[in-house]
Protein backbone atom coordinates (compact mmCIF):
# COMPACT_ATOMS: atom_id res chain seq x y z
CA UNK A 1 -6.63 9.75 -23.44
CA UNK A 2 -6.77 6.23 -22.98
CA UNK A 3 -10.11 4.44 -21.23
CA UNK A 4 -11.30 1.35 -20.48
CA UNK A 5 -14.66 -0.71 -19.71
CA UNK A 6 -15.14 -1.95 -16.65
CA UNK A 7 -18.23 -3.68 -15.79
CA UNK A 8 -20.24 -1.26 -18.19
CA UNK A 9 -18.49 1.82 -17.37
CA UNK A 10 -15.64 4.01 -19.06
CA UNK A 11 -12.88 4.59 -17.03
CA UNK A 12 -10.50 7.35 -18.41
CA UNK A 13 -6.98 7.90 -17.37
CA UNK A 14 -5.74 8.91 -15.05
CA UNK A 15 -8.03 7.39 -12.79
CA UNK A 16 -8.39 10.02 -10.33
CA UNK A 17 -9.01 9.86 -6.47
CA UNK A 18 -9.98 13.55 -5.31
CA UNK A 19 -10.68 12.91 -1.36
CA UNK A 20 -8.95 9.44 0.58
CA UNK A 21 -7.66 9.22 4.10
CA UNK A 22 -4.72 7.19 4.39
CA UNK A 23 -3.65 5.71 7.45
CA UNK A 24 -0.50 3.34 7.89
CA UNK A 25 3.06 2.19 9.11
CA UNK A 26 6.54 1.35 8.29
CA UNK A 27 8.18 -1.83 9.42
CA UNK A 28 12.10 -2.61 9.09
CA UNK A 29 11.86 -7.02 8.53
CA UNK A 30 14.80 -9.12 8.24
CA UNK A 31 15.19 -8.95 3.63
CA UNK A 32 15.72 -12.94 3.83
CA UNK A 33 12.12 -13.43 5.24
CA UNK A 34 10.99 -10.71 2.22
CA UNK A 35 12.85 -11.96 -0.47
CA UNK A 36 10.67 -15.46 0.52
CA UNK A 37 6.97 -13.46 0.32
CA UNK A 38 8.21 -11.89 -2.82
CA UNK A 39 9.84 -14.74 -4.54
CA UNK A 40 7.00 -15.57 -6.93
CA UNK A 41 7.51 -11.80 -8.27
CA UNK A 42 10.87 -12.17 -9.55
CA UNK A 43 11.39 -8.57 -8.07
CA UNK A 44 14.40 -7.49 -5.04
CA UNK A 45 13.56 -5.85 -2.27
CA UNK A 46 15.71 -3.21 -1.31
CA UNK A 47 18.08 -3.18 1.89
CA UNK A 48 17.80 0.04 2.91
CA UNK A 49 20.30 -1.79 5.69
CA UNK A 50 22.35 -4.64 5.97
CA UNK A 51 19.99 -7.61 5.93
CA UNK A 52 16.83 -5.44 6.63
CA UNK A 53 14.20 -4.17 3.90
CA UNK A 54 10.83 -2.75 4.35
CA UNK A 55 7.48 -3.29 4.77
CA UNK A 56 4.20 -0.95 4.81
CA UNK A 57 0.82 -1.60 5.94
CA UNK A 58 -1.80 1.09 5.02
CA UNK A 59 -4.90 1.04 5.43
CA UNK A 60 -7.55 3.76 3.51
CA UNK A 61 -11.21 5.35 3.62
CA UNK A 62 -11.53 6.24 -0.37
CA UNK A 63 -14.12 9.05 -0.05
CA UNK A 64 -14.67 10.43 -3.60
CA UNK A 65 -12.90 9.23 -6.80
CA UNK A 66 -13.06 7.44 -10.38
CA UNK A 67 -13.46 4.19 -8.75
CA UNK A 68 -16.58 5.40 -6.36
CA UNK A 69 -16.02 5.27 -2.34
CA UNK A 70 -14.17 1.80 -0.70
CA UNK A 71 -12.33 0.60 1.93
CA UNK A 72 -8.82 -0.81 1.60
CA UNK A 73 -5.88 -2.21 3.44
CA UNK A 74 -2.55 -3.01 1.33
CA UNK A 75 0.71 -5.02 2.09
CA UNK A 76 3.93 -3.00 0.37
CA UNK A 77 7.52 -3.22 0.56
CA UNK A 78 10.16 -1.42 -0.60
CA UNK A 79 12.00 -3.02 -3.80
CA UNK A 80 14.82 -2.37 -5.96
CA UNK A 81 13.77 -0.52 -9.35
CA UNK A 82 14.06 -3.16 -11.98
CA UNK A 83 17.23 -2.15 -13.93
CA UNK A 84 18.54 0.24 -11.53
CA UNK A 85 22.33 -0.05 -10.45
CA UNK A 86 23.82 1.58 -7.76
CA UNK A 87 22.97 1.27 -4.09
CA UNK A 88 19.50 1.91 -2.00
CA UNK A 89 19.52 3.24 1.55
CA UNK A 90 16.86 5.03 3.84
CA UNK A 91 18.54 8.48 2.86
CA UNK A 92 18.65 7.87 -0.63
CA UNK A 93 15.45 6.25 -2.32
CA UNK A 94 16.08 7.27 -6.30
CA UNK A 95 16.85 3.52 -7.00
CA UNK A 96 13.60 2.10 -4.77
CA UNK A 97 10.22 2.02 -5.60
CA UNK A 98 7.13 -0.10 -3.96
CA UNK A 99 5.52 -3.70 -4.86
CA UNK A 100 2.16 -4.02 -3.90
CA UNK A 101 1.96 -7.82 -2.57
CA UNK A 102 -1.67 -7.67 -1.31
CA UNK A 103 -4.50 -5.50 -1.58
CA UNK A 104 -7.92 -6.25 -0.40
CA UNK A 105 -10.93 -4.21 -0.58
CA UNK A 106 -14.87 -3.83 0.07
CA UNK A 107 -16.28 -3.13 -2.83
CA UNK A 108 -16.90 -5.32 -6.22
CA UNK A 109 -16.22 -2.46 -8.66
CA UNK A 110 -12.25 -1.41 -7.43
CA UNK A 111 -11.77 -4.77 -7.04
CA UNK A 112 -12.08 -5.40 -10.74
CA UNK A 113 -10.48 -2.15 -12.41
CA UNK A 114 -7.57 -2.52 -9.54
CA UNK A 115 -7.09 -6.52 -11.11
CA UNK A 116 -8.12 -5.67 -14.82
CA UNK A 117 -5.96 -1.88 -15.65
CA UNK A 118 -2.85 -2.42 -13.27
CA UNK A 119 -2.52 -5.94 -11.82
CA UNK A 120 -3.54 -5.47 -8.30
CA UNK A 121 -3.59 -8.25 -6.38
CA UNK A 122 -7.07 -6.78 -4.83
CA UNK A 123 -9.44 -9.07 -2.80
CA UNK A 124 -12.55 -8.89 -1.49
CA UNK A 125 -12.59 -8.33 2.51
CA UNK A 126 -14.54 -7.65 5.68
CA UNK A 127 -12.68 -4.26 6.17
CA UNK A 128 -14.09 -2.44 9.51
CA UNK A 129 -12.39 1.08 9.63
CA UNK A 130 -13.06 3.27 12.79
CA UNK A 131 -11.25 6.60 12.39
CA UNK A 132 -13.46 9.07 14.43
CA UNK A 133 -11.12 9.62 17.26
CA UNK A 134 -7.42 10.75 16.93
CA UNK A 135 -6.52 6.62 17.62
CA UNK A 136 -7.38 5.00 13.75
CA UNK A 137 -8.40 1.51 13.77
CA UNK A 138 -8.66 -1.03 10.98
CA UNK A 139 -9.86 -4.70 11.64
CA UNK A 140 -9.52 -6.71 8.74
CA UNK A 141 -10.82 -10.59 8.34
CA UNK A 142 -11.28 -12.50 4.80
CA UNK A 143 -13.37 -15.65 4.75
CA UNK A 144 -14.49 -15.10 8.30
CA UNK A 145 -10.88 -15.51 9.66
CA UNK A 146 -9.30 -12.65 11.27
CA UNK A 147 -6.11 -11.19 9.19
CA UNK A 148 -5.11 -8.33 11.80
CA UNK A 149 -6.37 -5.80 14.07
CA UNK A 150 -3.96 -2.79 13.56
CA UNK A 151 -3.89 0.61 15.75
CA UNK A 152 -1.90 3.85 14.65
CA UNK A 153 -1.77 6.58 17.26
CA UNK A 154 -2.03 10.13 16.48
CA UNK A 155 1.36 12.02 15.85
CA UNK A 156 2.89 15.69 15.37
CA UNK A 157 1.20 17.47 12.75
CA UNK A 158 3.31 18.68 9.50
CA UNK A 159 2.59 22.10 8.39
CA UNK A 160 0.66 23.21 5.04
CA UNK A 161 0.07 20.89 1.92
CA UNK A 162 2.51 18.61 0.95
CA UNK A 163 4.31 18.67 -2.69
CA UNK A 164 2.97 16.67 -5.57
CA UNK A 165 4.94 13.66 -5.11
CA UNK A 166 5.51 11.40 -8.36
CA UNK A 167 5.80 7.38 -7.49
CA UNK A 168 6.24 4.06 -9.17
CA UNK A 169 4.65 0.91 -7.68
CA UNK A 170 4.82 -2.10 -9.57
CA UNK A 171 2.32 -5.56 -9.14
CA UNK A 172 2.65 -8.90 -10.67
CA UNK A 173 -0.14 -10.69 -11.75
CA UNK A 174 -0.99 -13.91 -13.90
CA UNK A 175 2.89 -13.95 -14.87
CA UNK A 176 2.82 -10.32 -15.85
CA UNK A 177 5.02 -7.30 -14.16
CA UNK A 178 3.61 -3.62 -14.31
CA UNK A 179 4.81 -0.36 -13.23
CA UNK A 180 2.20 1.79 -12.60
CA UNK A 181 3.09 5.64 -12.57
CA UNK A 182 1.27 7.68 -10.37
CA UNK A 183 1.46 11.09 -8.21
CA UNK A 184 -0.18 12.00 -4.42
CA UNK A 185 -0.32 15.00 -2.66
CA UNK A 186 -1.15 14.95 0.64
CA UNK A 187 -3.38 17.61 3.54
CA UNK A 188 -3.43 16.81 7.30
CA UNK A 189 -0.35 14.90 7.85
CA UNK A 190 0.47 13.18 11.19
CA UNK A 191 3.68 11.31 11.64
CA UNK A 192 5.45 9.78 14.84
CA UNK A 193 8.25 7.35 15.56
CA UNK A 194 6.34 4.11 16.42
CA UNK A 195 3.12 4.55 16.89
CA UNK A 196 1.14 1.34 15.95
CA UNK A 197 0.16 -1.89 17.12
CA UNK A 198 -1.09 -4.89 15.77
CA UNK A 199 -3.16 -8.06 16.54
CA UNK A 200 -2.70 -10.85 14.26
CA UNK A 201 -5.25 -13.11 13.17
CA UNK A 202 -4.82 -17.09 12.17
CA UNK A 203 -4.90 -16.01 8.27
CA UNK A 204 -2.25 -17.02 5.84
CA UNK A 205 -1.28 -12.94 5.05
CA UNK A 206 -1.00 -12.93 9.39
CA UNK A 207 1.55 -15.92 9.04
CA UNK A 208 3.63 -14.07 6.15
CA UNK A 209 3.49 -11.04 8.95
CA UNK A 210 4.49 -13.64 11.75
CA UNK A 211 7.79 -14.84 9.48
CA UNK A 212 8.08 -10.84 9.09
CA UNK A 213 8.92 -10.58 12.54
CA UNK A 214 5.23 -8.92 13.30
CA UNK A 215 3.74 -7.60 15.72
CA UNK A 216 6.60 -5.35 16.57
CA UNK A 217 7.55 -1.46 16.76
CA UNK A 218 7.05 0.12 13.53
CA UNK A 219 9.76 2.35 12.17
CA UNK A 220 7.48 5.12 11.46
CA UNK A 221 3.88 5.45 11.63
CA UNK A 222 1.47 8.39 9.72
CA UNK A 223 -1.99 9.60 9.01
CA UNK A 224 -3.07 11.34 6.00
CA UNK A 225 -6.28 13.51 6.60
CA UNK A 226 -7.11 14.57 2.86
CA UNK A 227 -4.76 13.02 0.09
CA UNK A 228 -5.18 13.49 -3.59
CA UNK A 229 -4.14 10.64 -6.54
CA UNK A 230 -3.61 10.19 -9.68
CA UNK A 231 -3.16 6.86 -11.35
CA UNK A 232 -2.03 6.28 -14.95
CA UNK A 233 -2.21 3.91 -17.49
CA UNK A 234 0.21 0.56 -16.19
CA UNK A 235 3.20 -0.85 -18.32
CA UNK A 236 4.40 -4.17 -18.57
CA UNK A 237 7.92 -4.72 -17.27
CA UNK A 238 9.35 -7.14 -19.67
């Protein structure tokens, strides 16, 4: 089992994440405006249509796990698997996986084992989540300068547990690529058509959502009430 020191602690893998609510949306953006966010990556993202890829905000209330208790908010979108031929659509995903483009959090000790063991581009921000009423709210600012202010209404609920779900997400860092494989199962899920709304601020991450074509309807929008993680050990993409 492989584990690493992180400001004076051993952290074993998988780094585990036992209790997190997970709260987020789905946005179809024109692929020529996220091909330009993603350029510095050297990664695809995938059409799932013609001309149109995707992009996920989430935002998250880590509760108990490896890396202690946090906030978070992440930027995603939907890329083509490095190496993978063939074509990538909404009903068929096998050749997709998600790039993590930005990342901030609240706490010091994340930030540096999400930087140090997989690449994450993880920041530290003001990251005020108010989730004790069906509507969950996340205002996020960095540097005193509002980023967004994003809403997700509650949705139809999803019987039982859901499967153990295996992923890929991949981050690129200091001129480095990773894929970092890891699995979530998820309790208490919500999902609706729409379903969000968002305020943007006058940071640079609110422009890149401006040239996204944001605020708009999302595709999709979800709440997790219990989800369980497992991250393992990242590998560079050469």
């Amino acid at each position: 089992m492989a584990s690493h020191l992180i400001q004076g602690r051993t952290v074993s893998m998988p780094v585990r994440v036992r209790d997190v609510m997970v709260c987020g949306a789905l946005y179809l953006v024109r692929a020529d405006a996220a091909r330009a966010v993603l350029a510095y990556s050297g990664l695809d993202v995938a059409e799932v249509l013609p001309g149109k890829a995707v992009c996920v905000l989430v935002f998250a209330d880590y509760r108990d796990g490896d890396l202690d208790s946090y906030h978070e908010f992440g930027m995603a979108f939907l890329i083509r698997r490095p190496g993978a031929t063939g074509s990538v659509g909404l009903a068929d995903l096998r050749n997709a996986a998600a790039f993590v483009h930005w990342m901030p959090v609240d706490q010091g000790f994340t930030l540096e084992a999400g930087r140090s063991l997989w690449g994450v581009p993880k920041e530290l921000a003001d990251i005020d989540l108010r989730l004790g009423s069906p509507y969950k709210r996340c205002v996020l600012s960095r540097d005193g300068r509002l980023v967004l202010d994003m809403l997700v209404k509650p949705g139809a609920p999803l019987p039982g547990p859901g499967p153990v779900i295996a992923l890929d997400a991949y981050t690129h860092r200091d001129g480095l690529t990773r894929r970092i494989p890891w699995t979530v199962q998820t309790r208490g899920l919500r999902v609706r058509p729409g379903g969000a709304l968002i305020r943007l601020g006058n940071h640079p991450i609110a422009k890149e959502l401006s040239e996204l074509g944001l605020p708009k309807r999302p595709l999709l929008a979800g709440t997790v009430a219990h989800a369980t993680m497992a991250l393992e050990e990242a590998e560079l993409v050469r």
